[in-house]
Protein backbone atom coordinates (compact mmCIF):
# COMPACT_ATOMS: atom_id res chain seq x y z
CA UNK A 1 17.92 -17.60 20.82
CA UNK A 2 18.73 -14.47 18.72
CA UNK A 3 18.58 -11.53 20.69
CA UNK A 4 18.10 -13.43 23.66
CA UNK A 5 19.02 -10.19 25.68
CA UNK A 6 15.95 -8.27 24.61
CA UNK A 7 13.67 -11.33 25.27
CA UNK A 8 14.50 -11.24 28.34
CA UNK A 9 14.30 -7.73 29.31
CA UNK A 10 10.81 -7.96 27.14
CA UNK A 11 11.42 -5.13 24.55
CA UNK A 12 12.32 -5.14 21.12
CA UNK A 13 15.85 -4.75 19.56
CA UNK A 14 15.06 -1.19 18.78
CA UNK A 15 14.52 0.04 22.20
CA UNK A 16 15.65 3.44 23.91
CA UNK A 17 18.21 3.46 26.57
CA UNK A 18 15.26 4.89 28.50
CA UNK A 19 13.19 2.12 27.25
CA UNK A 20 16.00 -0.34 28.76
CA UNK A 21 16.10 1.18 31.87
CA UNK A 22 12.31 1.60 32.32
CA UNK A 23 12.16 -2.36 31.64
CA UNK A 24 15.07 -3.63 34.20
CA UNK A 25 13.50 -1.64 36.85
CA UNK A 26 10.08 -3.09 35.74
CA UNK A 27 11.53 -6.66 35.56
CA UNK A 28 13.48 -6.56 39.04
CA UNK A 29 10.60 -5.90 41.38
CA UNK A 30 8.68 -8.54 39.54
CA UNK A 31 11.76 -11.02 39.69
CA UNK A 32 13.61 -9.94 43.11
CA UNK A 33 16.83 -11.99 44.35
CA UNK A 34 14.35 -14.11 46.89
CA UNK A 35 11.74 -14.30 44.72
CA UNK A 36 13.43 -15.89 41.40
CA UNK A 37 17.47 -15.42 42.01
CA UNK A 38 18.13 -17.49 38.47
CA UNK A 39 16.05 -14.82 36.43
CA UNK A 40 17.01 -12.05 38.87
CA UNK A 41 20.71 -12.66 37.87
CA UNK A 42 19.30 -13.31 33.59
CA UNK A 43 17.80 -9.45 33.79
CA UNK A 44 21.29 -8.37 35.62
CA UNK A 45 23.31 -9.59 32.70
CA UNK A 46 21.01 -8.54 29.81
CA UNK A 47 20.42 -5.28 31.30
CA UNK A 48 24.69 -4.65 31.67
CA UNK A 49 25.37 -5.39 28.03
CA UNK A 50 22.33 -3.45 26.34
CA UNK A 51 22.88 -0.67 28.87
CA UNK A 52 26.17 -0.16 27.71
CA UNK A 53 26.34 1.67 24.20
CA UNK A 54 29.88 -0.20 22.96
CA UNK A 55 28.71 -3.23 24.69
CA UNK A 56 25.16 -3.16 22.97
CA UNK A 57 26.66 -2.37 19.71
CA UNK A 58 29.05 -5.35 19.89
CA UNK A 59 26.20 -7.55 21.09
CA UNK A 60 23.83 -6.63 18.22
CA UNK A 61 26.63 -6.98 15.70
CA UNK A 62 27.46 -10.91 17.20
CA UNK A 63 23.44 -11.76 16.89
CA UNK A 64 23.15 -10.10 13.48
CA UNK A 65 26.73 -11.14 11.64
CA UNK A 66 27.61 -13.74 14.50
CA UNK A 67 28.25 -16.71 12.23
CA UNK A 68 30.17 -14.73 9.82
CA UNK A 69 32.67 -12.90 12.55
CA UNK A 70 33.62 -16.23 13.96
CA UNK A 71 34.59 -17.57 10.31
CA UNK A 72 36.21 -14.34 10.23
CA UNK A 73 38.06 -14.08 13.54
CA UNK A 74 38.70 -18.30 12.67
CA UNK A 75 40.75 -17.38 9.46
CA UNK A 76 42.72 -14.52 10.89
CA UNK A 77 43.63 -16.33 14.16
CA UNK A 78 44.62 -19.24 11.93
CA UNK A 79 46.84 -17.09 9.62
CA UNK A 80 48.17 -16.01 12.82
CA UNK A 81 49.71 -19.20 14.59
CA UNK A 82 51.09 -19.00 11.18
CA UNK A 83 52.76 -15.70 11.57
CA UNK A 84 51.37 -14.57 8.18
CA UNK A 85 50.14 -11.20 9.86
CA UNK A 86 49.65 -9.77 6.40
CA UNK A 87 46.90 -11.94 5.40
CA UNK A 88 45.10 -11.46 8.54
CA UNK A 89 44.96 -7.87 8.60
CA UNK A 90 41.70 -7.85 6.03
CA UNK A 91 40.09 -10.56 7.84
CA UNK A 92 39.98 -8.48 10.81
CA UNK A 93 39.23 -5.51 8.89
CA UNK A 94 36.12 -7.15 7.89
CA UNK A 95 35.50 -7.94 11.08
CA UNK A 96 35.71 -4.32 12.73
CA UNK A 97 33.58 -3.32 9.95
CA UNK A 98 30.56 -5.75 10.64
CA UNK A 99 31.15 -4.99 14.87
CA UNK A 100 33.18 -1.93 15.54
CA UNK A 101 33.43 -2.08 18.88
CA UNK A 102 34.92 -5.66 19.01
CA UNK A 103 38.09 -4.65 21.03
CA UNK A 104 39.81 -8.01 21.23
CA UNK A 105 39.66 -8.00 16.67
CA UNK A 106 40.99 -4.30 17.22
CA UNK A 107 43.97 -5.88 19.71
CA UNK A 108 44.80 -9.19 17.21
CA UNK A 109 44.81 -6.38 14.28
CA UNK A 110 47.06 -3.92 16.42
CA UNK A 111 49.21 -7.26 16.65
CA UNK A 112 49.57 -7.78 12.91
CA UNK A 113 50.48 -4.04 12.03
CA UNK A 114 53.29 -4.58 14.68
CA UNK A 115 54.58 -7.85 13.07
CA UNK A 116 54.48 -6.28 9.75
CA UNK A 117 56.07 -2.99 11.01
CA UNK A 118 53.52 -0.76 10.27
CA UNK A 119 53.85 1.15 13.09
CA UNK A 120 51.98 3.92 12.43
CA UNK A 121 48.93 2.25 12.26
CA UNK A 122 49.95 0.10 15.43
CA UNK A 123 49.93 2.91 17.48
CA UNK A 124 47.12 4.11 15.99
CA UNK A 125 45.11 1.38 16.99
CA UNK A 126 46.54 1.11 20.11
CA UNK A 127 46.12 4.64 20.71
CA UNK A 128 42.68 4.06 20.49
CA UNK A 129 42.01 1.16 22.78
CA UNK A 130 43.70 2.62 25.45
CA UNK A 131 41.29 5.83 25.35
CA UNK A 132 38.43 3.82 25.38
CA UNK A 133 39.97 1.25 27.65
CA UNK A 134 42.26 3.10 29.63
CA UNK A 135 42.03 -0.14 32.65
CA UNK A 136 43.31 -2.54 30.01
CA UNK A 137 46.89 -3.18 30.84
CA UNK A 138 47.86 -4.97 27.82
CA UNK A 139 46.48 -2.87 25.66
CA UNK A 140 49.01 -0.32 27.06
CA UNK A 141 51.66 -2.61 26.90
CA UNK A 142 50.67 -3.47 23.01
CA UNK A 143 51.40 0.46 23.15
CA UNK A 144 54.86 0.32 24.37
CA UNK A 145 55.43 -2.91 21.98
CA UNK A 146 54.87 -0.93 19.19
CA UNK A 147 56.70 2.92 20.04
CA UNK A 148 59.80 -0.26 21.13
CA UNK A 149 60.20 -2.10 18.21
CA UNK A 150 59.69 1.14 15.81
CA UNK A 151 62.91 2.90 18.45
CA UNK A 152 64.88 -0.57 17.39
CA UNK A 153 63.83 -0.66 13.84
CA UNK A 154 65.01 3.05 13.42
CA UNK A 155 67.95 2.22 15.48
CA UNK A 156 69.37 -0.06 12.75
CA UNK A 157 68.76 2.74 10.44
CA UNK A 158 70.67 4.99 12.64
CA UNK A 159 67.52 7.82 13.47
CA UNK A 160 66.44 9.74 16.56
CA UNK A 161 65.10 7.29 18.74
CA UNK A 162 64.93 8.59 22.12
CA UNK A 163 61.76 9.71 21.80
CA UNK A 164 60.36 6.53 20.90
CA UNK A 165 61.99 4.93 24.03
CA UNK A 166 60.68 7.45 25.92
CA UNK A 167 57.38 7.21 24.82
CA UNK A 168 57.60 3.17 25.18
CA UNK A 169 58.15 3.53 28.76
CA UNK A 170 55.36 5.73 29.43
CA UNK A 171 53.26 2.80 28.01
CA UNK A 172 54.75 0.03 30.08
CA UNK A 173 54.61 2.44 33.37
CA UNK A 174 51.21 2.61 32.64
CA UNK A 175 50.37 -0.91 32.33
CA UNK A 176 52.74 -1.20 35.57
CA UNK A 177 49.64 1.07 37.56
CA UNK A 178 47.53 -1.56 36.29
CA UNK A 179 49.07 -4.55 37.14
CA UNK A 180 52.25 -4.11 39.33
CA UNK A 181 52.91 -8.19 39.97
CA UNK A 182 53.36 -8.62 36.36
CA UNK A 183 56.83 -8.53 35.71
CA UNK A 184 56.44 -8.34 31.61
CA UNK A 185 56.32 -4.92 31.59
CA UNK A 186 59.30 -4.13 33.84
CA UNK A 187 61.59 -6.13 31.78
CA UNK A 188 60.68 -4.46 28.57
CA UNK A 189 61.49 -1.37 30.23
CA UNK A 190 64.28 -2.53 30.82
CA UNK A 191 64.62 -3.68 27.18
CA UNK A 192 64.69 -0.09 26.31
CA UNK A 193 67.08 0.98 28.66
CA UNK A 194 70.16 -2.07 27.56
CA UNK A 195 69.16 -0.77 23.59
CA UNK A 196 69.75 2.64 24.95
CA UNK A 197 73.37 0.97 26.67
CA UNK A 198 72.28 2.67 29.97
CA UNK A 199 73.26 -0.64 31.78
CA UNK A 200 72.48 0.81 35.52
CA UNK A 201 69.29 1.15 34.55
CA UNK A 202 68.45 -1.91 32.53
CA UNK A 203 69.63 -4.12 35.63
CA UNK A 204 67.89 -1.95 38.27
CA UNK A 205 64.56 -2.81 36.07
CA UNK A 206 65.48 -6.08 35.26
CA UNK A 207 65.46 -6.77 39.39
CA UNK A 208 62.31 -5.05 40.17
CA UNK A 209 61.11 -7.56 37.58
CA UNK A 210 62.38 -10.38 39.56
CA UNK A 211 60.79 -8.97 43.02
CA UNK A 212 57.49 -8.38 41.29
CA UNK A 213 55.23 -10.80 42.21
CA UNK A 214 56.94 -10.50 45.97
CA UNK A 215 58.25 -13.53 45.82
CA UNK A 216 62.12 -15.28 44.13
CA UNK A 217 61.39 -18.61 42.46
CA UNK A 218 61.94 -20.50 38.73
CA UNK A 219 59.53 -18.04 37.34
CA UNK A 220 62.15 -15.28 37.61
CA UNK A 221 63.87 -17.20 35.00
CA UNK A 222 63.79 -14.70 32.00
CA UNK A 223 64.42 -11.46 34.08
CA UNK A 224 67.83 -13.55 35.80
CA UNK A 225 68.80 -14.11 32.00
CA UNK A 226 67.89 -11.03 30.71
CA UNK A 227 71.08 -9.46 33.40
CA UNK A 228 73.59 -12.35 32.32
CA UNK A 229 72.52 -10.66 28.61
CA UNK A 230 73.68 -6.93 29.70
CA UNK A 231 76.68 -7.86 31.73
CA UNK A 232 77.70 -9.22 28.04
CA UNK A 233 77.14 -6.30 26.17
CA UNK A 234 78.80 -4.86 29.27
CA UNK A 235 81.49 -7.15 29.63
CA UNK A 236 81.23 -7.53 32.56
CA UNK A 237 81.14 -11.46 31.85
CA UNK A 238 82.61 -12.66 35.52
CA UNK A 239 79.02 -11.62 36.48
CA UNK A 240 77.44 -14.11 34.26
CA UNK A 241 78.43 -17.05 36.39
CA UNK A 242 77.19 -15.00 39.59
CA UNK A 243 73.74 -15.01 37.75
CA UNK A 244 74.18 -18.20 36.76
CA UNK A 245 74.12 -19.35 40.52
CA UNK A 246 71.13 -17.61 41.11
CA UNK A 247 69.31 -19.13 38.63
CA UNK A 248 70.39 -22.47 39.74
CA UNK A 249 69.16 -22.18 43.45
CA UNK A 250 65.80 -21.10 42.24
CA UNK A 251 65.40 -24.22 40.00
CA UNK A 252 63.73 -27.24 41.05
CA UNK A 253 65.43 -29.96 41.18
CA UNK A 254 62.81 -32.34 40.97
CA UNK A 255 61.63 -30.63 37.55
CA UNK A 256 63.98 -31.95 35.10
CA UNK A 257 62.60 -30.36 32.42
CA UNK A 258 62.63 -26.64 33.56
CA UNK A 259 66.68 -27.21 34.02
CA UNK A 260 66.54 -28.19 30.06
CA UNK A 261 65.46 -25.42 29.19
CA UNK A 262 67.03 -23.07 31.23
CA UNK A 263 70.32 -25.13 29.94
CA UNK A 264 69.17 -24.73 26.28
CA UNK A 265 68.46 -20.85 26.54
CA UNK A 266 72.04 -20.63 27.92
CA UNK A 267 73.70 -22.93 25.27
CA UNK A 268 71.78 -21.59 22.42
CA UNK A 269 72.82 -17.86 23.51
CA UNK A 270 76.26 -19.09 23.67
CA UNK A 271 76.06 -20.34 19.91
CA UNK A 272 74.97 -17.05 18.96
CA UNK A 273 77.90 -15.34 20.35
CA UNK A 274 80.09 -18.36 18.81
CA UNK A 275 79.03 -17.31 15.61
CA UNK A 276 79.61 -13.40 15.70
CA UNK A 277 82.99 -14.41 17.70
CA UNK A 278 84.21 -16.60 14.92
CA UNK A 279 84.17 -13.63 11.93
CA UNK A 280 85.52 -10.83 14.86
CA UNK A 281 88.47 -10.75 16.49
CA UNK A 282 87.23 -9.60 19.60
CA UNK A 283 88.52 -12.90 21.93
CA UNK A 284 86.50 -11.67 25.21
CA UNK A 285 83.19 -12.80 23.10
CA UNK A 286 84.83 -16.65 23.29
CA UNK A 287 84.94 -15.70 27.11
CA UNK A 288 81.54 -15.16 27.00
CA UNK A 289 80.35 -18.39 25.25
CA UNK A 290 82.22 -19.89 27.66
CA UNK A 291 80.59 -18.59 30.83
CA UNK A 292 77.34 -19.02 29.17
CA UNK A 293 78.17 -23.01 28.00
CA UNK A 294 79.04 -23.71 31.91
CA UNK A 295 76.02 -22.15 32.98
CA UNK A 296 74.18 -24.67 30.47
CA UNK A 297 76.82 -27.52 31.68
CA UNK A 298 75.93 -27.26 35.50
CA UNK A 299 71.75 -26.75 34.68
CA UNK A 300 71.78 -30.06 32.96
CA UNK A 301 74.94 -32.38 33.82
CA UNK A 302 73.60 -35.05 31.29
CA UNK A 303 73.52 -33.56 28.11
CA UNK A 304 76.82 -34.94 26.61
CA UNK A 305 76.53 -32.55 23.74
CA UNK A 306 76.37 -29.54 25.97
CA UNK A 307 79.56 -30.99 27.84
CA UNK A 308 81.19 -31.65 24.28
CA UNK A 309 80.93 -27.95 23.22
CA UNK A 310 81.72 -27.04 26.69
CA UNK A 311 85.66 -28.73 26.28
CA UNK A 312 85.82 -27.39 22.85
CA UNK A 313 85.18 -23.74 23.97
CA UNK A 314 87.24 -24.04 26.96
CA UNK A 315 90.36 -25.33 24.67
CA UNK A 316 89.78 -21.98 22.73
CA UNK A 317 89.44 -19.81 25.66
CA UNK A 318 92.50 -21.45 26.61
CA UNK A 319 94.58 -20.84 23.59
CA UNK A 320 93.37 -17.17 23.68
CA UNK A 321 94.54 -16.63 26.96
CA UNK A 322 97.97 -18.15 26.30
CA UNK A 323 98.32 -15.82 23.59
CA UNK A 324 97.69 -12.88 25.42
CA UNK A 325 100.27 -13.90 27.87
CA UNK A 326 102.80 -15.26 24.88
CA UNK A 327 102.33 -11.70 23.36
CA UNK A 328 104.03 -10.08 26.23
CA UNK A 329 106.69 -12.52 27.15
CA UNK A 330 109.74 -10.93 26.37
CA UNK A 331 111.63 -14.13 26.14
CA UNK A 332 109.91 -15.47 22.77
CA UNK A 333 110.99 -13.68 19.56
CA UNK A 334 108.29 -11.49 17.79
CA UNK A 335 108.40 -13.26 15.06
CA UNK A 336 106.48 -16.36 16.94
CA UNK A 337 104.30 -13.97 18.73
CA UNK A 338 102.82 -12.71 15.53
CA UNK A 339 102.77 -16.62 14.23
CA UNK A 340 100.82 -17.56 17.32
CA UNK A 341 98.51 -14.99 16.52
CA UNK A 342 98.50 -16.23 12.69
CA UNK A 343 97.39 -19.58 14.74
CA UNK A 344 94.66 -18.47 16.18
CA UNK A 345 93.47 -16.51 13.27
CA UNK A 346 94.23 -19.23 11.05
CA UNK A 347 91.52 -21.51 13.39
CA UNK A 348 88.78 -19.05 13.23
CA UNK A 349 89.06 -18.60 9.45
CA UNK A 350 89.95 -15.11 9.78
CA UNK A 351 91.50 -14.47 6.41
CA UNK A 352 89.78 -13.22 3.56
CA UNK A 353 91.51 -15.40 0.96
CA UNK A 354 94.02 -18.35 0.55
CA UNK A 355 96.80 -16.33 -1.37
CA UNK A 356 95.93 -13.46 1.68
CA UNK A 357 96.89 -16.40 4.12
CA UNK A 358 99.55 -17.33 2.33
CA UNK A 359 101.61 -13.76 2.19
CA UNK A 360 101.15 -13.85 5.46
CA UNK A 361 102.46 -16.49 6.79
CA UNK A 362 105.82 -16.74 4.09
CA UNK A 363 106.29 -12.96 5.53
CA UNK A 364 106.06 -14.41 9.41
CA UNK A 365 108.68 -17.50 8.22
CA UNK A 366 111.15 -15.44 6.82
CA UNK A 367 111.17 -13.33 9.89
CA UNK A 368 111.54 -16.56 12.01
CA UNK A 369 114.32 -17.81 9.87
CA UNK A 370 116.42 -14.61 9.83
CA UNK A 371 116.74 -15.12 13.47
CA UNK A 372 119.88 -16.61 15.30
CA UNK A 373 119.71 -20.41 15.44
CA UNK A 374 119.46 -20.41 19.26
CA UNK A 375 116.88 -18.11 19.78
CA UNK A 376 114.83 -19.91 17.24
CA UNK A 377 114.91 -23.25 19.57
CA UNK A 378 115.09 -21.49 22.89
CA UNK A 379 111.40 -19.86 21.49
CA UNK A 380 109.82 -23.09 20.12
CA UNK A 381 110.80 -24.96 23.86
CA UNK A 382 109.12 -22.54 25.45
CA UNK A 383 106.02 -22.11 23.91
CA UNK A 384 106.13 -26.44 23.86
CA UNK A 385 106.43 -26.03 27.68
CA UNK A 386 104.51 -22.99 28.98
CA UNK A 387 101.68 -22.55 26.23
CA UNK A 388 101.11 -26.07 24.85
CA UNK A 389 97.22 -24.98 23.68
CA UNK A 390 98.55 -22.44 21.34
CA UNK A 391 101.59 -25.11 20.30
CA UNK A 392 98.74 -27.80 19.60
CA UNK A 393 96.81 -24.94 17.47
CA UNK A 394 99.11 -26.10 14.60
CA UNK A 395 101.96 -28.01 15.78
CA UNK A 396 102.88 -29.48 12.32
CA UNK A 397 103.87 -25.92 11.74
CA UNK A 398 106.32 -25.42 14.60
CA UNK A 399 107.89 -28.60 14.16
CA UNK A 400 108.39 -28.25 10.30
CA UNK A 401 110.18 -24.75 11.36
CA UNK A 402 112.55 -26.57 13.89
CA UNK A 403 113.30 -28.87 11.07
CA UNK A 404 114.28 -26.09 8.93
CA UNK A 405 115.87 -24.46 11.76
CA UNK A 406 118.29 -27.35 11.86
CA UNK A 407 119.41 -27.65 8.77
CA UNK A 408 122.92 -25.62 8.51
């Protein structure tokens, strides 16, 4: 029935808020709790929603334009799961305009302006809902979303962001007053904190995240990964198979399909790094992949392709760390030390150009060849016998210089 409310309070859809009251009070001593508890509870509801001005206004705009918001809200939620925020944002627009007060279009178009970086109309909106809705935790976490992701946009573009941060946390602290069991908000504050690189502080938040809901179990999940992510960009990356461990005692082992995806997350991570570690030549990130590829190798012990990339990485690791050590030995000429590290960048593709490679290595040769006969071989046996990974980088190489190395 349209305007079912005011039928059942018995007054028309223009009616006072005097009127209103004057007919609930009417209404309940004719229908008490013991007398009729069914229409008793009918008056209770209708007389809470046209009681309330916002709520009233909302209600009249549903019975008048109802068929046409829903098409609306329809459209803009579809356009949504299809992350084309753009085209959603006049759909909602509409929306507001036919029932101003309908906070949860306000939130969805809050949402959009954040996907589509408009900040300043994000917090805007959000501004907004949390003044009239001040008990609404995620509206003030919508809040903090927005002041974070503007402090990260501006932080690629190399502004003053500290304010934003700042402002971010305020948001999340006050969604935390709301709703302290719900770890979200803790771990985007301590989002703000790792983009900040105050690493005491990201972890501290990141564990009040975990103790949130008072209790340790699977669920802690993203705030346990979320610390093996800053003791990376801390490098502090014997830590990550501490957390690792963790994790792994909280996981059920009955619930195969919680350890997948706790091993994907890791192994996925770990390609990420791979990728950034193959064009740098900062080694410890190969470190990394491979403390985060055993994490993924213990979580699920039958993925064979896990366990694959798991001996590949550990073979580079490997050859890295023999290099480091080869670099220092005293007892191999520098003219292999600086072609085992022409190995190793010669594996990740390090060189900008073929001819680049080229000069390069003829420079390294002719430095080899210059040397005394016996030092060449006394070299080449013992990289063969104490760092066979960086010998198998390109043995081809070394033997085709002990070849040359023997002719008189």
């Amino acid at each position: 029935m349209v305007y079912e409310f005011y039928h059942i309070l018995e007054i028309s859809s223009q009616a006072s808020a005097d009127e209103i009251k004057q007919a609930y009070f009417r209404l309940v001593r004719k229908y008490s709790p013991e007398k009729d508890p069914k229409r008793f509870q009918q008056i209770r509801v209708a007389y809470n929603t046209l009681s309330d001005p916002k709520a009233r206004e909302n209600y009249d705009a549903m019975q008048k334009h109802g068929d046409e918001i829903k098409d609306l809200i329809d459209q803009a939620e579809k356009n949504i799961q299809l992350q084309e925020w753009s085209t959603a944002i006049p759909l909602l627009k509409q929306v507001l305009v036919l029932a101003p007060t309908m906070n949860a279009a306000r939130n969805l178009l809050g949402l959009c302006y954040i996907h589509t970086k408009n900040w300043d109309f994000a917090v805007k909106v959000y501004k907004a809902l949390t003044k009239t809705n001040p008990d609404v935790a995620i509206y003030w976490s919508n809040l903090g979303c927005a002041y974070k992701l503007q402090a990260e946009y501006f932080n690629e573009q190399e502004l003053s962001n500290i304010e934003l941060y700042h402002n971010a946390r305020e948001c999340y602290q006050q969604a935390l007053n709301l709703e302290s069991f719900n770890s979200a908000p803790y771990l985007e504050i301590a989002e703000t904190y790792l983009s900040e690189t105050n690493y005491p502080e990201a972890l501290a938040w990141a564990e009040l995240a975990i103790g949130a809901d008072g209790k340790a179990d699977y669920n802690d999940f993203e705030a346990l990964f979320f610390i093996c992510r800053v003791y990376f960009c801390n490098n502090q990356l014997h830590q990550i198979e501490v957390i690792a461990k963790r994790i792994i005692s909280l996981l059920p082992e009955n619930i195969l399909e919680i350890r997948q995806y706790a091993a994907s997350r890791f192994a996925n991570l770990g390609i990420e790094i791979a990728k950034i570690a193959a064009k740098s030549v900062n080694f410890n990130m190969w470190r990394a992949v491979f403390e985060f590829f055993k994490a993924a190798k213990k979580l699920d012990t039958s993925n064979l392709g896990i366990k694959q990339i798991c001996v590949k990485i550990e073979e580079i690791v490997s050859a890295i760390n023999q290099y480091e050590t080869l670099s220092q030995d005293y007892l191999i000429i520098q003219g292999f030390q600086r072609l085992a590290a022409f190995c190793l960048a010669d594996y990740f593709d390090f060189y900008d150009s073929p001819l680049e490679r080229k000069t390069f290595l003829n420079d390294i040769l002719t430095e080899i060849l210059a040397s005394p006969t016996s030092t060449i071989f006394s070299s080449l046996e013992r990289i063969k016998f104490y760092y066979p990974v960086v010998y198998g980088l390109n043995t081809e190489l070394f033997n085709r210089i002990e070849q040359v190395a023997c002719v008189p």
